[in-house]
Protein backbone atom coordinates (compact mmCIF):
# COMPACT_ATOMS: atom_id res chain seq x y z
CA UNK A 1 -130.92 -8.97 133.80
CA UNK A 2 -127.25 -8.51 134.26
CA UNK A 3 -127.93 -8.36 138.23
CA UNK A 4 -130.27 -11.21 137.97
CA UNK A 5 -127.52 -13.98 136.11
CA UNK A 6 -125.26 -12.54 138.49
CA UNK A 7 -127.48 -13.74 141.45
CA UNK A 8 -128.06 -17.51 139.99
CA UNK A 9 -124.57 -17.78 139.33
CA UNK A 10 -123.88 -17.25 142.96
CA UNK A 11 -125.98 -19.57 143.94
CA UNK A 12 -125.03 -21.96 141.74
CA UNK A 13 -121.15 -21.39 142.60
CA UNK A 14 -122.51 -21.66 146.57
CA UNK A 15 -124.25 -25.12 145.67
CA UNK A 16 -121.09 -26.27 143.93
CA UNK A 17 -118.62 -25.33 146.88
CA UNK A 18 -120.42 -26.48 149.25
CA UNK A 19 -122.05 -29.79 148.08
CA UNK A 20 -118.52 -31.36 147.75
CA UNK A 21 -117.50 -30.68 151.55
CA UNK A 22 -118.12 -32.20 154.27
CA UNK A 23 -121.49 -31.94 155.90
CA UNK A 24 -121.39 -29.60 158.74
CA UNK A 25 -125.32 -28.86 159.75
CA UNK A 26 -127.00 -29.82 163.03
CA UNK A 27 -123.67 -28.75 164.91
CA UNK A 28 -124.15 -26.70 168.29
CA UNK A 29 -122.31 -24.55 170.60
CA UNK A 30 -119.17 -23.60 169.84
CA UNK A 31 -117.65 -24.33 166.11
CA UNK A 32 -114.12 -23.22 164.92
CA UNK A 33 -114.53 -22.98 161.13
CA UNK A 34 -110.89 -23.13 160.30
CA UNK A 35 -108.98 -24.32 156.48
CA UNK A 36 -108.44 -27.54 158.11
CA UNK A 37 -112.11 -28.03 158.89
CA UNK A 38 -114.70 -25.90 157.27
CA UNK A 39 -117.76 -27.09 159.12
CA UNK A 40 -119.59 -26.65 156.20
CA UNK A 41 -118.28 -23.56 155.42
CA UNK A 42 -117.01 -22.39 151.85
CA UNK A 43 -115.64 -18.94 150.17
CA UNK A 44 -118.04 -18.18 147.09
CA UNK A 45 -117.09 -16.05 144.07
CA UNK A 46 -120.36 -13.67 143.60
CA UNK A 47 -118.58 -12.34 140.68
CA UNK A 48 -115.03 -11.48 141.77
CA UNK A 49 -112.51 -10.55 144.59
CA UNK A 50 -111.02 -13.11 147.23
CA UNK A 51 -111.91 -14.60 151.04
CA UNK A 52 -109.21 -16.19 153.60
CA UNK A 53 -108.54 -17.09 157.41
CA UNK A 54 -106.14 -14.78 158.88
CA UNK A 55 -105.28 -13.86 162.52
CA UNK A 56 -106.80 -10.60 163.54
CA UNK A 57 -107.09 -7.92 162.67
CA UNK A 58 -106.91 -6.69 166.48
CA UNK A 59 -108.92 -9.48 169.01
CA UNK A 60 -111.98 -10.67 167.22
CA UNK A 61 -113.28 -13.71 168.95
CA UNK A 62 -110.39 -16.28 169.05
CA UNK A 63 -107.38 -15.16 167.49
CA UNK A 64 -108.51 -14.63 163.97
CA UNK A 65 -111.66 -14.05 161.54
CA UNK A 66 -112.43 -14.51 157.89
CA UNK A 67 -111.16 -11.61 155.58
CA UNK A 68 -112.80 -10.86 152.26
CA UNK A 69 -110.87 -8.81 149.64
CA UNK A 70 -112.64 -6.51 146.95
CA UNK A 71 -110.77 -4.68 144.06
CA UNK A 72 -113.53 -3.15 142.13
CA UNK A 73 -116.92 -1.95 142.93
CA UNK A 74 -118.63 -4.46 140.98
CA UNK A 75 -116.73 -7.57 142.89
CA UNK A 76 -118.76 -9.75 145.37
CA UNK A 77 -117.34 -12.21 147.53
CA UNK A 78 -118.94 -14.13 150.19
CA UNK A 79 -118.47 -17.10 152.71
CA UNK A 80 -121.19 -19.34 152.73
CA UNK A 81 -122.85 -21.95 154.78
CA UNK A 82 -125.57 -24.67 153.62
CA UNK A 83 -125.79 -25.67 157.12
CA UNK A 84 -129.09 -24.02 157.90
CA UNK A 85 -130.92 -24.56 154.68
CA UNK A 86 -134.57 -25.94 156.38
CA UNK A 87 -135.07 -23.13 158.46
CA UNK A 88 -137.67 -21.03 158.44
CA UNK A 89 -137.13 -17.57 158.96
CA UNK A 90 -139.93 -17.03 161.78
CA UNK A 91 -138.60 -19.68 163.79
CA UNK A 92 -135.12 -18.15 164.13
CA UNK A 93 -134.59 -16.52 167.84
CA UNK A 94 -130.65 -15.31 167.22
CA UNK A 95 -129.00 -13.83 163.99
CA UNK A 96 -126.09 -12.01 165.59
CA UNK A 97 -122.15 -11.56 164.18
CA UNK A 98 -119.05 -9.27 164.31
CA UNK A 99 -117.58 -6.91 161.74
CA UNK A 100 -114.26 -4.92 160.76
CA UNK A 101 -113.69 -2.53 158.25
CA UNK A 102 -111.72 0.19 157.07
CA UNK A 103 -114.21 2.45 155.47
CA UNK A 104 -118.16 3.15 155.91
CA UNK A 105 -119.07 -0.81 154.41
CA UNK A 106 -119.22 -3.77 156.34
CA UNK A 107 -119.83 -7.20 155.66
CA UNK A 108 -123.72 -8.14 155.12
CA UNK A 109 -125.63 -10.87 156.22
CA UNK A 110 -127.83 -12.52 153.99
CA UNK A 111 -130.29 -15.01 153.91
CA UNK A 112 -130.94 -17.23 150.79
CA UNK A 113 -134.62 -18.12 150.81
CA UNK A 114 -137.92 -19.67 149.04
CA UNK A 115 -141.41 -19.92 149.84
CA UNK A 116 -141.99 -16.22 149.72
CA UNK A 117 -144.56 -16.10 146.77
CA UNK A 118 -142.74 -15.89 144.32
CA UNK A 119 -140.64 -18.29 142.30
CA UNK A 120 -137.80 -15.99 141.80
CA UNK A 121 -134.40 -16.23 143.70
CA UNK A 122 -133.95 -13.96 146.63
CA UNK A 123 -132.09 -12.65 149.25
CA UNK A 124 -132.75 -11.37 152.85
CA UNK A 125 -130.02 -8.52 153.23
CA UNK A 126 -128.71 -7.30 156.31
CA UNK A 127 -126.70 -4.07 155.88
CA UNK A 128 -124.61 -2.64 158.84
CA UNK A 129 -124.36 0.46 157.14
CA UNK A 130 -128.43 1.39 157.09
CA UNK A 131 -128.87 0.35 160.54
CA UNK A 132 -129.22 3.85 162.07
CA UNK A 133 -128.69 5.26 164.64
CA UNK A 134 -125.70 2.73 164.82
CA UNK A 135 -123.09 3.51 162.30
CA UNK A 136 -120.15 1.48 161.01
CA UNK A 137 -117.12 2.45 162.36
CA UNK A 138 -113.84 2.02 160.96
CA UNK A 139 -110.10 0.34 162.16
CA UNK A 140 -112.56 -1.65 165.35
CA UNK A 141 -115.10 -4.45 165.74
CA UNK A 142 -118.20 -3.57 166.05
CA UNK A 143 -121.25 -6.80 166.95
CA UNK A 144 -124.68 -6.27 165.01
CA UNK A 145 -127.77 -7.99 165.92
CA UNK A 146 -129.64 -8.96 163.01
CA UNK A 147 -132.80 -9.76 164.94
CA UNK A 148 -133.44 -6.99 166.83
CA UNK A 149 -137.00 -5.84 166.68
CA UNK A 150 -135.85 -2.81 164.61
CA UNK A 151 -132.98 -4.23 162.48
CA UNK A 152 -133.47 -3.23 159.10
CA UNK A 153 -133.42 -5.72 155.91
CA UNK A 154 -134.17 -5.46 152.34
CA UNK A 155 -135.17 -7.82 149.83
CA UNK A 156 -132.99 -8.20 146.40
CA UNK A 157 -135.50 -8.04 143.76
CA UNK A 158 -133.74 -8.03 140.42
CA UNK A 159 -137.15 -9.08 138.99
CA UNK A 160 -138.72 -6.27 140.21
CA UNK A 161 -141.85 -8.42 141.77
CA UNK A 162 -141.78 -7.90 145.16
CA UNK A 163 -143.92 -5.25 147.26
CA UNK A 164 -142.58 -5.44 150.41
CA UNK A 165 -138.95 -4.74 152.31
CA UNK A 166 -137.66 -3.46 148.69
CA UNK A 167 -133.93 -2.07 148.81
CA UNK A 168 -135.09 1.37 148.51
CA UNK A 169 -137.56 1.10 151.52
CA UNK A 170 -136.19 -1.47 154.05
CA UNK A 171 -138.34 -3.02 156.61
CA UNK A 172 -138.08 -4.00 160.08
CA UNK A 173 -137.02 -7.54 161.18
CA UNK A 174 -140.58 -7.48 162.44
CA UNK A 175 -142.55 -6.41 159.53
CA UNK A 176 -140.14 -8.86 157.37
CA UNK A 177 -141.59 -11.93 159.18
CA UNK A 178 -144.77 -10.66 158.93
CA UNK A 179 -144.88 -10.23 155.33
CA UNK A 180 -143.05 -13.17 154.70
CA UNK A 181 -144.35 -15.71 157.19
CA UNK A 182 -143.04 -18.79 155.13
CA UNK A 183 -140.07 -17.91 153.90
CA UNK A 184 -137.34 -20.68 154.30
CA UNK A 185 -133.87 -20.74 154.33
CA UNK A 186 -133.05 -22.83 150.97
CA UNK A 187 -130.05 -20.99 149.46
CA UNK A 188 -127.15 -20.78 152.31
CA UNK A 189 -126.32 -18.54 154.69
CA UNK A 190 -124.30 -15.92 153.45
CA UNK A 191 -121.49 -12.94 154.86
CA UNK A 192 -120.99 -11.10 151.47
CA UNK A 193 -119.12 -7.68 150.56
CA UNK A 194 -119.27 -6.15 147.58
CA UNK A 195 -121.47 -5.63 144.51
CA UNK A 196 -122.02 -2.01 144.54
CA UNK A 197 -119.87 -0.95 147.22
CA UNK A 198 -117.51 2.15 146.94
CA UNK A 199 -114.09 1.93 146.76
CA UNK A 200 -111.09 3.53 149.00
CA UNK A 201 -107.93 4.20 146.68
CA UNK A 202 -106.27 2.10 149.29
CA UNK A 203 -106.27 -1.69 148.20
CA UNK A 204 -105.70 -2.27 152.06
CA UNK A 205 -108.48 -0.24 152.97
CA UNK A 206 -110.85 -2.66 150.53
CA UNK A 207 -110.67 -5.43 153.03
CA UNK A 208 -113.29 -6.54 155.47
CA UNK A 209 -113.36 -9.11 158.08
CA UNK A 210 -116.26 -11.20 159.92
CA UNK A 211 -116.15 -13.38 162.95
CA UNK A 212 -118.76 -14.68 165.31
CA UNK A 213 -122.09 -15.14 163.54
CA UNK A 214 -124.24 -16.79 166.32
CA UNK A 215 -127.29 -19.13 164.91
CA UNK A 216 -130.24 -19.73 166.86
CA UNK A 217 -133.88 -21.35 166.29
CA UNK A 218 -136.53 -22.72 167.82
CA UNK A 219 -136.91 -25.42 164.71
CA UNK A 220 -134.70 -27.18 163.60
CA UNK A 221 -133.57 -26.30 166.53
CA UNK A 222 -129.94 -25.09 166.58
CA UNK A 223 -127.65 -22.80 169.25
CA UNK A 224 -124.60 -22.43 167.33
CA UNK A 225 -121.67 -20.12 167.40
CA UNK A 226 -118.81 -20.05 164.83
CA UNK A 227 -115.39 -19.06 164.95
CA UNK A 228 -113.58 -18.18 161.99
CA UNK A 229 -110.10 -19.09 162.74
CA UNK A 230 -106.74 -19.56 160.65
CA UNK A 231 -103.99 -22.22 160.15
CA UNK A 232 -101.07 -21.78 161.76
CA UNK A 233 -99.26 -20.96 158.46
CA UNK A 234 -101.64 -17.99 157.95
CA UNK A 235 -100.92 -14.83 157.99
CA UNK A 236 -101.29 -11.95 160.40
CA UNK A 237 -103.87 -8.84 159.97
CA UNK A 238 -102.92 -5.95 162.14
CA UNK A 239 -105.93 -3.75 160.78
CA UNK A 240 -103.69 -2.02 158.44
C-alpha cells in the first residue's frame, strides 16, 4: 500500500510540475533542455533526494547532463517530461539515452502508461542494470537502447494484478508490446533513480547523471533528441 501512495503521489507531483510550465511537446530534432528553458521538462520528488543541470561529468553530449542525487535507499527522484503523453507504446521506433554512475545503478527509464487492462497506475521500467550481457559500468558513459528487440522491462505492479513482464520475471521489449498492444503513454516520461537502490557510503558516489534520451514514433510522429544542459552559473561535475 505504502509502495502504491508512493506511486500516485509521484504522479501527482509530475502533473503538478509540469502542468504549470511551458508546453514543450511536438518539438523535433535537436532540444537543449536547460534551467532557462525546460522544454517541458521538470525535476519530480518520487519521495525524496534532489535533480540539477551541471556540466559533465566527463563529455556527455554537449557540455553537461542532468544529475540526480539520492541519500537513502528509499529516496526517488526523477526528471520528467509530459511531452509524449498520446503515444502509444507500439508505435514508438526509438527509446534510446545515456547514463553515468558511480556504482552498479543507473538511471531508469520509465514509461507512465494506461490502457493496459487494468485501471491501476503503472509503469514501464527500463533498468540498465538487468540488461545482461551489458553491465553498468562505473566513473564512464555508457548509451542503452531501450528498444532493442531484447531489452528487458518490467511492469510496477504494487496491486499485484498484472500477469505479464512482472519485476521478478522481466520481458522482452518484444513480448511487452505484444502483451500490451494498447498501452499509451498518459503519465510522463520519466529518468528516475532510486526507490530501492543500494547505497555507497560515499554521498558522492550516490549521484547519477542522464543525457541524451532520443524519442522516436511513427504516431504522433516525433524524432526528437534532448540535451540536458546547464546555466552558465552551474556548477562543474568532474565524475568525482
Amino acid at each position: 500500500m505504502v509502495r502504491k501512495r508512493l506511486l500516485a503521489l509521484g504522479a501527482a507531483l509530475l502533473l503538478s510540475v509540469l502542468l504549470a510550465a511551458p508546453a514543450g511537446a511536438a518539438e523535433n530534432g535537436l532540444v537543449t533542455v536547460s534551467p532557462s528553458d525546460m522544454h517541458g521538462w521538470g525535476f519530480v520528488n518520487d519521495n525524496r533526494g534532489t535533480g540539477k543541470m551541471v556540466f559533465g561529468p566527463g563529455r556527455p553530449l554537449g557540455e553537461g547532463s542532468a544529475e540526480l542525487t539520492l541519500a537513502a535507499s528509499t529516496d526517488g527522484f526523477a526528471l520528467a517530461t509530459l511531452n509524449h503523453d498520446g503515444t502509444r507504446i507500439a508505435n514508438i521506433t526509438s527509446l534510446n539515452y545515456s547514463t553515468y554512475t558511480r556504482n552498479a545503478n543507473a538511471i531508469a527509464l520509465q514509461l507512465a502508461v494506461s490502457n493496459i487492462g487494468f485501471t491501476h497506475y503503472h509503469r514501464f521500467v527500463f533498468e540498465p542494470r538487468i540488461q545482461a550481457p551489458m553491465a553498468v559500468e562505473a566513473n564512464q558513459w555508457q548509451r542503452w537502447n531501450a528498444t532493442a528487440p531484447l531489452a528487458r522491462w518490467w511492469v510496477s505492479d504494487s496491486s499485484n494484478e498484472l500477469t505479464f513482464c512482472k519485476q521478478a520475471a522481466p520481458c522482452t521489449w518484444t513480448d511487452l508490446k505484444g502483451h500490451y498492444p494498447l498501452a499509451t503513454i498518459t503519465g510522463g516520461v520519466w529518468l528516475k533513480a532510486g526507490s530501492g537502490w543500494t547505497m555507497d557510503p560515499s554521498t558522492s558516489a550516490n549521484k547519477y547523471n542522464v543525457d541524451g534520451l532520443h524519442f522516436a514514433a511513427s504516431s504522433p510522429r516525433s524524432n526528437v533528441l534532448y540535451d540536458f544542459e546547464p546555466s552558465d552559473d552551474s556548477e562543474h561535475d568532474n565524475g568525482d
